[in-house]
PDB file of N, CA and C in Angstrom:
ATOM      1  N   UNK A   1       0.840  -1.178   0.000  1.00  0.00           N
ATOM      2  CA  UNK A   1       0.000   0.000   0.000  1.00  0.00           C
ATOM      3  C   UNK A   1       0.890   1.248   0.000  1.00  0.00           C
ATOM      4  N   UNK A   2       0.579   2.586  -0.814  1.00  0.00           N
ATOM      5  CA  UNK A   2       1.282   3.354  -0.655  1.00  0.00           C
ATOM      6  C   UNK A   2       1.161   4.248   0.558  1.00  0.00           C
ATOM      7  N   UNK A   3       1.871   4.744   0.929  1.00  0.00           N
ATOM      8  CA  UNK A   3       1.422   6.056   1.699  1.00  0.00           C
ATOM      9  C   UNK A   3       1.527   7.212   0.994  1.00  0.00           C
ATOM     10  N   UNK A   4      -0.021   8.047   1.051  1.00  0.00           N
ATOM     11  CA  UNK A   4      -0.461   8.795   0.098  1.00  0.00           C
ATOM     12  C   UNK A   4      -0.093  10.794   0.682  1.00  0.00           C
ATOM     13  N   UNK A   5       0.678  10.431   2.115  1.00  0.00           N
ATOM     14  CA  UNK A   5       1.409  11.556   2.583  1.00  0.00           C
ATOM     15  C   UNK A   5       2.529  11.909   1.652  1.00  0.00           C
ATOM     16  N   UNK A   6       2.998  10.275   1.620  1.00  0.00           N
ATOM     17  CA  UNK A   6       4.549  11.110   0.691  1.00  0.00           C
ATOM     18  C   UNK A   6       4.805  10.938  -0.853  1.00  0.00           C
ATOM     19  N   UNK A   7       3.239  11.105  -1.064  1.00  0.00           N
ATOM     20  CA  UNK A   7       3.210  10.970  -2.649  1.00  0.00           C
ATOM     21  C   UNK A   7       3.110  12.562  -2.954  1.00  0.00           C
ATOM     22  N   UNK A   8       3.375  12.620  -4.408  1.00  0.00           N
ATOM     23  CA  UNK A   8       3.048  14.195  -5.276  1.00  0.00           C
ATOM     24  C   UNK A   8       1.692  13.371  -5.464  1.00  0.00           C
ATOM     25  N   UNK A   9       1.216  14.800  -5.279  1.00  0.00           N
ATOM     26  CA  UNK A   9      -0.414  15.023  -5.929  1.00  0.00           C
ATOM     27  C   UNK A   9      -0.188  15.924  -6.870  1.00  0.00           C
ATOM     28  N   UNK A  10      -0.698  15.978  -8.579  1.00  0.00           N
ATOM     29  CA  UNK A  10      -1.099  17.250  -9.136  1.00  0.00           C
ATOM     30  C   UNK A  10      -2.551  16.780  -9.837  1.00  0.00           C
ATOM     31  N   UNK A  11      -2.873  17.863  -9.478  1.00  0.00           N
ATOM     32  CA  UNK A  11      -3.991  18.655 -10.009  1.00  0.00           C
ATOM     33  C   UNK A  11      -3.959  19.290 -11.106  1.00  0.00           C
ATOM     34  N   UNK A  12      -4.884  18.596 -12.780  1.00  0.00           N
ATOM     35  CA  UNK A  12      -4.962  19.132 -14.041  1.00  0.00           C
ATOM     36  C   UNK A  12      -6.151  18.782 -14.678  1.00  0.00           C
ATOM     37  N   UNK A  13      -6.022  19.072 -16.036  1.00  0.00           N
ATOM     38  CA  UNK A  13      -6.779  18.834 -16.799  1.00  0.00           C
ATOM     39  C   UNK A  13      -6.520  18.684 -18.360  1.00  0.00           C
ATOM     40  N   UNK A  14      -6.983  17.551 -19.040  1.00  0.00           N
ATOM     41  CA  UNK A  14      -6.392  17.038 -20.199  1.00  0.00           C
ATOM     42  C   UNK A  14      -5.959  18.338 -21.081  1.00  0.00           C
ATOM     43  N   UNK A  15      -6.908  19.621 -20.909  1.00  0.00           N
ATOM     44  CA  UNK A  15      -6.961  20.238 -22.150  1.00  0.00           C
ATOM     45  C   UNK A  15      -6.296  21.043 -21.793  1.00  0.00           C
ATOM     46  N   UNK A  16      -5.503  21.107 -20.684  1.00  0.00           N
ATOM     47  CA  UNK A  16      -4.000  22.325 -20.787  1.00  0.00           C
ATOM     48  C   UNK A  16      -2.657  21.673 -20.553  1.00  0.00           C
ATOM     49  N   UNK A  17      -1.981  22.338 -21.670  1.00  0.00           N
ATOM     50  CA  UNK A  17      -1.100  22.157 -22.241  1.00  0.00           C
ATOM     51  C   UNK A  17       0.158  21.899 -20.998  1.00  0.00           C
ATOM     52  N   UNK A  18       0.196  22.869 -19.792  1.00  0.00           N
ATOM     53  CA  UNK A  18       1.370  23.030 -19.275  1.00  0.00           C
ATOM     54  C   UNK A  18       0.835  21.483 -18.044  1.00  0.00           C
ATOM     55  N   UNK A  19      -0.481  20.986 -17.731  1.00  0.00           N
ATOM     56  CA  UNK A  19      -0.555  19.819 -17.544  1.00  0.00           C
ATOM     57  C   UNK A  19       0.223  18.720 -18.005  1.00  0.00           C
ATOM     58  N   UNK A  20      -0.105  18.620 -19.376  1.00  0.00           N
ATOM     59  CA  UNK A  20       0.409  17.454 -19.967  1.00  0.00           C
ATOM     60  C   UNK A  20       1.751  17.043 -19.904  1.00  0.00           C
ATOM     61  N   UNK A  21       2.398  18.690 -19.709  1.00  0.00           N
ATOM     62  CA  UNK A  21       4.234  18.890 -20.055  1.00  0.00           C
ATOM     63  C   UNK A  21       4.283  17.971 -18.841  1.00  0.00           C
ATOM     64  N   UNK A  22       3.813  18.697 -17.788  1.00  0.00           N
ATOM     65  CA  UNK A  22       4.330  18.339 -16.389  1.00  0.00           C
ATOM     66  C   UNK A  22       4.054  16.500 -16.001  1.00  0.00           C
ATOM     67  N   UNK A  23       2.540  15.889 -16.193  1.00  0.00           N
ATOM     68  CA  UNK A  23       2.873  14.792 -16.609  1.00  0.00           C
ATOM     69  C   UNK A  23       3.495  14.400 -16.976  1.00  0.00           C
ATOM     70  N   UNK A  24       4.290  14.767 -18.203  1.00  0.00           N
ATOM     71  CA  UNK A  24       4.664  13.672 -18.924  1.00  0.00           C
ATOM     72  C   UNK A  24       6.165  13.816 -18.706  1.00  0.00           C
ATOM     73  N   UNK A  25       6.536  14.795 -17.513  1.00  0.00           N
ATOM     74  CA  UNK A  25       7.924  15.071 -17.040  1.00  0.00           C
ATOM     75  C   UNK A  25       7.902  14.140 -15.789  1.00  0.00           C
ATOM     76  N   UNK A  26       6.995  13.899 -15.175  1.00  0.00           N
ATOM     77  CA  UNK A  26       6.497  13.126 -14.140  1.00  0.00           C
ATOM     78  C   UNK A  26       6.475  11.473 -14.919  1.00  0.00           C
ATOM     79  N   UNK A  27       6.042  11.260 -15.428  1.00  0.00           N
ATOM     80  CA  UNK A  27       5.900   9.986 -16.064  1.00  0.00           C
ATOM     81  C   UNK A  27       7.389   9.455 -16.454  1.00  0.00           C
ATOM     82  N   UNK A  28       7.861  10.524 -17.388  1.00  0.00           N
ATOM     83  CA  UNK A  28       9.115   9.831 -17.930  1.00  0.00           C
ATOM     84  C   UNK A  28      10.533   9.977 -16.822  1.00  0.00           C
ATOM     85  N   UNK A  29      10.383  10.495 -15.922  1.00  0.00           N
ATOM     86  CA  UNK A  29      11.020  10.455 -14.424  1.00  0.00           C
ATOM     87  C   UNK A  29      10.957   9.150 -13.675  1.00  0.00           C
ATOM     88  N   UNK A  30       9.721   8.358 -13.804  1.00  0.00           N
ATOM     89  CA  UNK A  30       8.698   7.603 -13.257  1.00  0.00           C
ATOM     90  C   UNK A  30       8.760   7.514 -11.372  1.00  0.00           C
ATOM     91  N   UNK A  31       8.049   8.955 -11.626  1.00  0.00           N
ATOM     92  CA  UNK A  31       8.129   9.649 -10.103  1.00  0.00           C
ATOM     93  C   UNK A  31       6.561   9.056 -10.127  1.00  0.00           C
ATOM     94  N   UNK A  32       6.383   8.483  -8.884  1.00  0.00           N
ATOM     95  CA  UNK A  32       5.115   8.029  -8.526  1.00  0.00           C
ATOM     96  C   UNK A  32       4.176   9.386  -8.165  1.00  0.00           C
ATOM     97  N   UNK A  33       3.043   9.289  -8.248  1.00  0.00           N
ATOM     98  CA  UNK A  33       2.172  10.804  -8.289  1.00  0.00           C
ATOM     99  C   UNK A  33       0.872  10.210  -8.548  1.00  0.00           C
ATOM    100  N   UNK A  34      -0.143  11.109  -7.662  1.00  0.00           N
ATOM    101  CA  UNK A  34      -1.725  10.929  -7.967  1.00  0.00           C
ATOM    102  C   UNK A  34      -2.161  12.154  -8.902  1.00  0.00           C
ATOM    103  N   UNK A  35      -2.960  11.973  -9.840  1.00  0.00           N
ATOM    104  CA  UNK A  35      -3.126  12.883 -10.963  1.00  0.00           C
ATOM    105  C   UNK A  35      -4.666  12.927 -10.135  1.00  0.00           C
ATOM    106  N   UNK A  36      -5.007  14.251 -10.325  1.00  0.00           N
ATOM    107  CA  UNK A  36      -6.639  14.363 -10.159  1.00  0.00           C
ATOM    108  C   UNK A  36      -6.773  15.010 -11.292  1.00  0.00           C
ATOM    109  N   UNK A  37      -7.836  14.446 -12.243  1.00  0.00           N
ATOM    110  CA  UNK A  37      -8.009  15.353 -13.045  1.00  0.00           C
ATOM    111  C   UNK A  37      -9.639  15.919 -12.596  1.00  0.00           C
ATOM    112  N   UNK A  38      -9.500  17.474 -12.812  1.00  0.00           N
ATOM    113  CA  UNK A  38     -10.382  18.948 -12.960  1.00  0.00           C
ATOM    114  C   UNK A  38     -11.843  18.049 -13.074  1.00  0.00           C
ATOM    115  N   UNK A  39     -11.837  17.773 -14.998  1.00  0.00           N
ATOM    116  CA  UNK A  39     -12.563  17.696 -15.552  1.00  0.00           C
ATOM    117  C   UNK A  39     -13.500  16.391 -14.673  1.00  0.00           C
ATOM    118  N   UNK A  40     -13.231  15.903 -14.802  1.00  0.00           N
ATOM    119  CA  UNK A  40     -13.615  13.962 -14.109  1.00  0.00           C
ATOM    120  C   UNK A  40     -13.943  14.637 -12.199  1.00  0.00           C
ATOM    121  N   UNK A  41     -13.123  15.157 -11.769  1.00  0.00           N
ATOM    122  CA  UNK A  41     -13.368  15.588 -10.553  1.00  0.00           C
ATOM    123  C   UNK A  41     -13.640  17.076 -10.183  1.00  0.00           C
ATOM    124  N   UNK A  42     -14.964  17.788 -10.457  1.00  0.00           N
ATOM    125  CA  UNK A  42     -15.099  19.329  -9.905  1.00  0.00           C
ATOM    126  C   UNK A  42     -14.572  19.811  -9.387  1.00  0.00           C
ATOM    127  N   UNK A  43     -15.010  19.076  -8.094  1.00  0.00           N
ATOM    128  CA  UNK A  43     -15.112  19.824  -6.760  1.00  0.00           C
ATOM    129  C   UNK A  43     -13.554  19.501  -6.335  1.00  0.00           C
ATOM    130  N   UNK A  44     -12.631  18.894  -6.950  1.00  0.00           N
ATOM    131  CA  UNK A  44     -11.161  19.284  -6.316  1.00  0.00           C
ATOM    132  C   UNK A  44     -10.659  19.987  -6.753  1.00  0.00           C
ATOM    133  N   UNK A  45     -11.195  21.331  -7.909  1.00  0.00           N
ATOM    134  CA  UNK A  45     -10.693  22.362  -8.344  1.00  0.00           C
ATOM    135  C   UNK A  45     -10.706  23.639  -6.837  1.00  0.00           C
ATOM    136  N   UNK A  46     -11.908  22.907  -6.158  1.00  0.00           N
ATOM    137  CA  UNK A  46     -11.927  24.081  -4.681  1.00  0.00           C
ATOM    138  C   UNK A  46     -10.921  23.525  -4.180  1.00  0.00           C
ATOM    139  N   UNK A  47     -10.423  22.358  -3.767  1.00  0.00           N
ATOM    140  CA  UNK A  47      -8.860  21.987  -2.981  1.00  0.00           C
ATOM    141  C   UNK A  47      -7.862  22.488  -3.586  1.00  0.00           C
ATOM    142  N   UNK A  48      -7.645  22.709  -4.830  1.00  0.00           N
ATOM    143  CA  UNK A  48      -6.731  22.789  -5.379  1.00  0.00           C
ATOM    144  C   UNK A  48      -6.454  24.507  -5.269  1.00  0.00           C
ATOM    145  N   UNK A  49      -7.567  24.995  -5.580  1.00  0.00           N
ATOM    146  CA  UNK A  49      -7.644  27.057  -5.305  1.00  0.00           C
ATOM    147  C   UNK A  49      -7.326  26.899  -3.737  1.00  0.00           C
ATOM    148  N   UNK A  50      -7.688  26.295  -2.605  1.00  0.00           N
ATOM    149  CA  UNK A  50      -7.137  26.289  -1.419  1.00  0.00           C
ATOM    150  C   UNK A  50      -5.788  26.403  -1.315  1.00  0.00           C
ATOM    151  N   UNK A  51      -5.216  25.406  -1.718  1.00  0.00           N
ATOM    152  CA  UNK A  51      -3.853  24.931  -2.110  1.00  0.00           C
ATOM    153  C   UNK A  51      -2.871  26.081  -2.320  1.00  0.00           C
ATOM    154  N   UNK A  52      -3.296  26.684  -3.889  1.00  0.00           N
ATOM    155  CA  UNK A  52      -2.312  27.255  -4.081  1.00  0.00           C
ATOM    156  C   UNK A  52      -2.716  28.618  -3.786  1.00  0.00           C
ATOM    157  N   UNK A  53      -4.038  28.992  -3.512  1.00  0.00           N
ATOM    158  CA  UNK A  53      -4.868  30.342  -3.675  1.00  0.00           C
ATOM    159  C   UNK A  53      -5.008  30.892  -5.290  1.00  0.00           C
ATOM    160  N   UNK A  54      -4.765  30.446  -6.189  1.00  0.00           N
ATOM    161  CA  UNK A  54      -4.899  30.734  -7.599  1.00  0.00           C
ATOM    162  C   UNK A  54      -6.170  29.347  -8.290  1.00  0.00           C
ATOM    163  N   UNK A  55      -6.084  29.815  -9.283  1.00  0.00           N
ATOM    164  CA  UNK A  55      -7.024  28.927 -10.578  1.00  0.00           C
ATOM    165  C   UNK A  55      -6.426  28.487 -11.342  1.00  0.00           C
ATOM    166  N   UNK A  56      -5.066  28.919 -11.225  1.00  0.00           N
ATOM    167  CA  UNK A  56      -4.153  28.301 -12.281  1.00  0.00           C
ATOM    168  C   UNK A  56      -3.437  26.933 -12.417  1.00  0.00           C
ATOM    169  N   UNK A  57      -3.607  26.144 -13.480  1.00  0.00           N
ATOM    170  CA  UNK A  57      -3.064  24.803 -13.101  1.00  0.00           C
ATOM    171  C   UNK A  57      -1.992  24.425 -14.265  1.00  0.00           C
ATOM    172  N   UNK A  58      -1.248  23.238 -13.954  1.00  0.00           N
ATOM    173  CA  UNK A  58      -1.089  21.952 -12.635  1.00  0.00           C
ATOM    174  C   UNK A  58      -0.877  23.148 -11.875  1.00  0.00           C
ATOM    175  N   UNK A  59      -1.557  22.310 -10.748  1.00  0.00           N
ATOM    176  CA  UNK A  59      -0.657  22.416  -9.126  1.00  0.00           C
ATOM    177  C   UNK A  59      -0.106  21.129  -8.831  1.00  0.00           C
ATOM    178  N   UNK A  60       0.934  21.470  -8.329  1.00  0.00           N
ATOM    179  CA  UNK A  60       1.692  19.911  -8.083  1.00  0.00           C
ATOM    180  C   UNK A  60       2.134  20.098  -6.494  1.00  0.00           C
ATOM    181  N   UNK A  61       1.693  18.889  -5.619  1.00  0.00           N
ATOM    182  CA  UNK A  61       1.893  19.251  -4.572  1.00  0.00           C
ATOM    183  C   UNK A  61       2.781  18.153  -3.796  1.00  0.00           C
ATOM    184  N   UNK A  62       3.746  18.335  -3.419  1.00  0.00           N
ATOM    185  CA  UNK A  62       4.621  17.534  -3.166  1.00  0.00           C
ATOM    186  C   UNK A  62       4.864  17.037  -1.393  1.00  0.00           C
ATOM    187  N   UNK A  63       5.231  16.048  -0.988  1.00  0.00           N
ATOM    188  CA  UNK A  63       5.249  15.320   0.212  1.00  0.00           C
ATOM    189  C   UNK A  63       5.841  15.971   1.198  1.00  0.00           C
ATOM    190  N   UNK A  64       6.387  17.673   0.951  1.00  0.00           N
ATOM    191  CA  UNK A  64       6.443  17.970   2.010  1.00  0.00           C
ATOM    192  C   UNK A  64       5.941  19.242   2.632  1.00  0.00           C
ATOM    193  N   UNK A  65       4.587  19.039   1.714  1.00  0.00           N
ATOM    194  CA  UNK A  65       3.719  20.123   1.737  1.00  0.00           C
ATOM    195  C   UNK A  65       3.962  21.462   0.801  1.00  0.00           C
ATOM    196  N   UNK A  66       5.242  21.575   0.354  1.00  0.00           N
ATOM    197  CA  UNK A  66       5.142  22.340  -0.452  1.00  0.00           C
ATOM    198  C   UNK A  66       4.251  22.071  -1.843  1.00  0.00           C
ATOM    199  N   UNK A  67       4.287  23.541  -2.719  1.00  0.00           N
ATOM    200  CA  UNK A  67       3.911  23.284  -3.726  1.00  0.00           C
ATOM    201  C   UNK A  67       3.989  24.196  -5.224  1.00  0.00           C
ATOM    202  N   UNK A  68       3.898  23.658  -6.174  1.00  0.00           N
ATOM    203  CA  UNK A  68       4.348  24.626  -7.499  1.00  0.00           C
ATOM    204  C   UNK A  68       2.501  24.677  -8.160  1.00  0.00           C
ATOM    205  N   UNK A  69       2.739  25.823  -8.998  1.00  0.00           N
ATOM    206  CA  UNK A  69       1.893  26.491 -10.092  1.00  0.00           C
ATOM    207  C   UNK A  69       2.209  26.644 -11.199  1.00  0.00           C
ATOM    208  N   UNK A  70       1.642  26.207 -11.876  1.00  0.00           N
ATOM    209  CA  UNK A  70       2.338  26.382 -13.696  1.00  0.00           C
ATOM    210  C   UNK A  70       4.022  25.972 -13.663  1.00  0.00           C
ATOM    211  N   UNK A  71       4.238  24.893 -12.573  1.00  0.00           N
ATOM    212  CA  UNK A  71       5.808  24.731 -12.711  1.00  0.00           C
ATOM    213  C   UNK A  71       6.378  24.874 -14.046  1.00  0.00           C
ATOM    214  N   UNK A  72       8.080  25.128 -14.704  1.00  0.00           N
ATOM    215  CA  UNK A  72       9.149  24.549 -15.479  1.00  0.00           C
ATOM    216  C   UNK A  72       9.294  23.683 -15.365  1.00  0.00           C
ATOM    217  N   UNK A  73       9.731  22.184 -16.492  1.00  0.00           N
ATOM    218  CA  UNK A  73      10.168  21.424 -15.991  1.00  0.00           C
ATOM    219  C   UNK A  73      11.615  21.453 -14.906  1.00  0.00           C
ATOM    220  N   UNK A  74      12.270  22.896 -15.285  1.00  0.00           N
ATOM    221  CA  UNK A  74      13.373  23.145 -14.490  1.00  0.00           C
ATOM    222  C   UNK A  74      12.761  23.165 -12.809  1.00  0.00           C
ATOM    223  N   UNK A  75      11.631  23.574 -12.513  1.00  0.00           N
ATOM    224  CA  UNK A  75      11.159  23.717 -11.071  1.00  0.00           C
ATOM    225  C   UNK A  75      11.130  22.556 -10.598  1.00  0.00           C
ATOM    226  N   UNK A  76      10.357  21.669 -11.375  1.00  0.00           N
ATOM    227  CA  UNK A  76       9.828  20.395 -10.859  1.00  0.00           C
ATOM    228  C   UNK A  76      10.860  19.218 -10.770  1.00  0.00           C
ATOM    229  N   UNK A  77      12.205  19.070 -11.494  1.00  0.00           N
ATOM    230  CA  UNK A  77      13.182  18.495 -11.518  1.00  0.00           C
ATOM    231  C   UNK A  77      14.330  19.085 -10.312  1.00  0.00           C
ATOM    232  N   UNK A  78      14.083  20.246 -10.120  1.00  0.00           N
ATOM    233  CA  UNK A  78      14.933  20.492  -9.063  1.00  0.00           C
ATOM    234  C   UNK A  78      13.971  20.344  -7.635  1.00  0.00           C
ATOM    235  N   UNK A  79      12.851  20.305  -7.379  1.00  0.00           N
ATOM    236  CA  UNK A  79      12.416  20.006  -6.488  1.00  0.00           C
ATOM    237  C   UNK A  79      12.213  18.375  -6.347  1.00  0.00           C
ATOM    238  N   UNK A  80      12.607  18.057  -6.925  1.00  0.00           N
ATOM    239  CA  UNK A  80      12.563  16.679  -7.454  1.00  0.00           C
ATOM    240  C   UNK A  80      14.035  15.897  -6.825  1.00  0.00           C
ATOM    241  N   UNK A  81      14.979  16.610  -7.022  1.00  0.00           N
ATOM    242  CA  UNK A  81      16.091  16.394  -6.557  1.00  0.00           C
ATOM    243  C   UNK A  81      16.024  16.765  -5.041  1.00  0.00           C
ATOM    244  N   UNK A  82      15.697  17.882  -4.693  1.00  0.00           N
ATOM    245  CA  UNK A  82      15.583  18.397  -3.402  1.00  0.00           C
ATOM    246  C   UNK A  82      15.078  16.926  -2.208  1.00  0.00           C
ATOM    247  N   UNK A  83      13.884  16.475  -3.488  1.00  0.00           N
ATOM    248  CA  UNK A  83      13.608  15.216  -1.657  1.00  0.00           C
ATOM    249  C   UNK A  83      13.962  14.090  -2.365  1.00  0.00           C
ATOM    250  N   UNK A  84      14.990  14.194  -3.011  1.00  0.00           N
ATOM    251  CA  UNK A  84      15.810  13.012  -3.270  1.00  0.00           C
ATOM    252  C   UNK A  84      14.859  11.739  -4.098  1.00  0.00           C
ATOM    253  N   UNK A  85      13.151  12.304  -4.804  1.00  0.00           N
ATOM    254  CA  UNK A  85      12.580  11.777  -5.731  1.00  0.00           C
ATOM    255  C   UNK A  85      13.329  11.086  -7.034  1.00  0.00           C
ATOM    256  N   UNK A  86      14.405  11.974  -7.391  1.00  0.00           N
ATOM    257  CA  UNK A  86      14.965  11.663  -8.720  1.00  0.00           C
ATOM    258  C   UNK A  86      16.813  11.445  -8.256  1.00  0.00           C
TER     259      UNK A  86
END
């Protein structure tokens, strides 16, 4: 079973673009991560505006509570390194 504390969560939706990047920077890393997607799930677009206080997505939220907005893959690879993910 995983423990879902020290997983990345992001928060997207198929039809934006800087989603998919970040997936698929996540995928080909093969950094374990729960995807919520928007569309399929509403109401975690209100967790997600909690989160970051914006509307803007991915939010990617990482195991130690921090979290990015519209990351670079440069953000997400160095935070990536930071908890020793990659």
């Amino acid at each position: 079973m995983t423990d879902t504390s020290a997983q990345i969560t992001m928060f997207g939706a198929d039809w934006c673009r800087d989603c998919r990047r970040t997936k698929a920077q996540l995928d080909s890393l093969g950094v374990d991560y729960r995807y919520i997607d928007l569309e399929a799930e509403p109401d975690a677009a209100d967790v997600a505006r909690e989160i970051s206080g914006r509307t803007n997505i991915p939010v990617v939220v990482y195991p130690d509570a921090t979290h990015h907005v519209e990351p670079s893959n440069d953000d997400v690879a160095a935070k990536l390194r930071e908890l020793s993910l990659i």
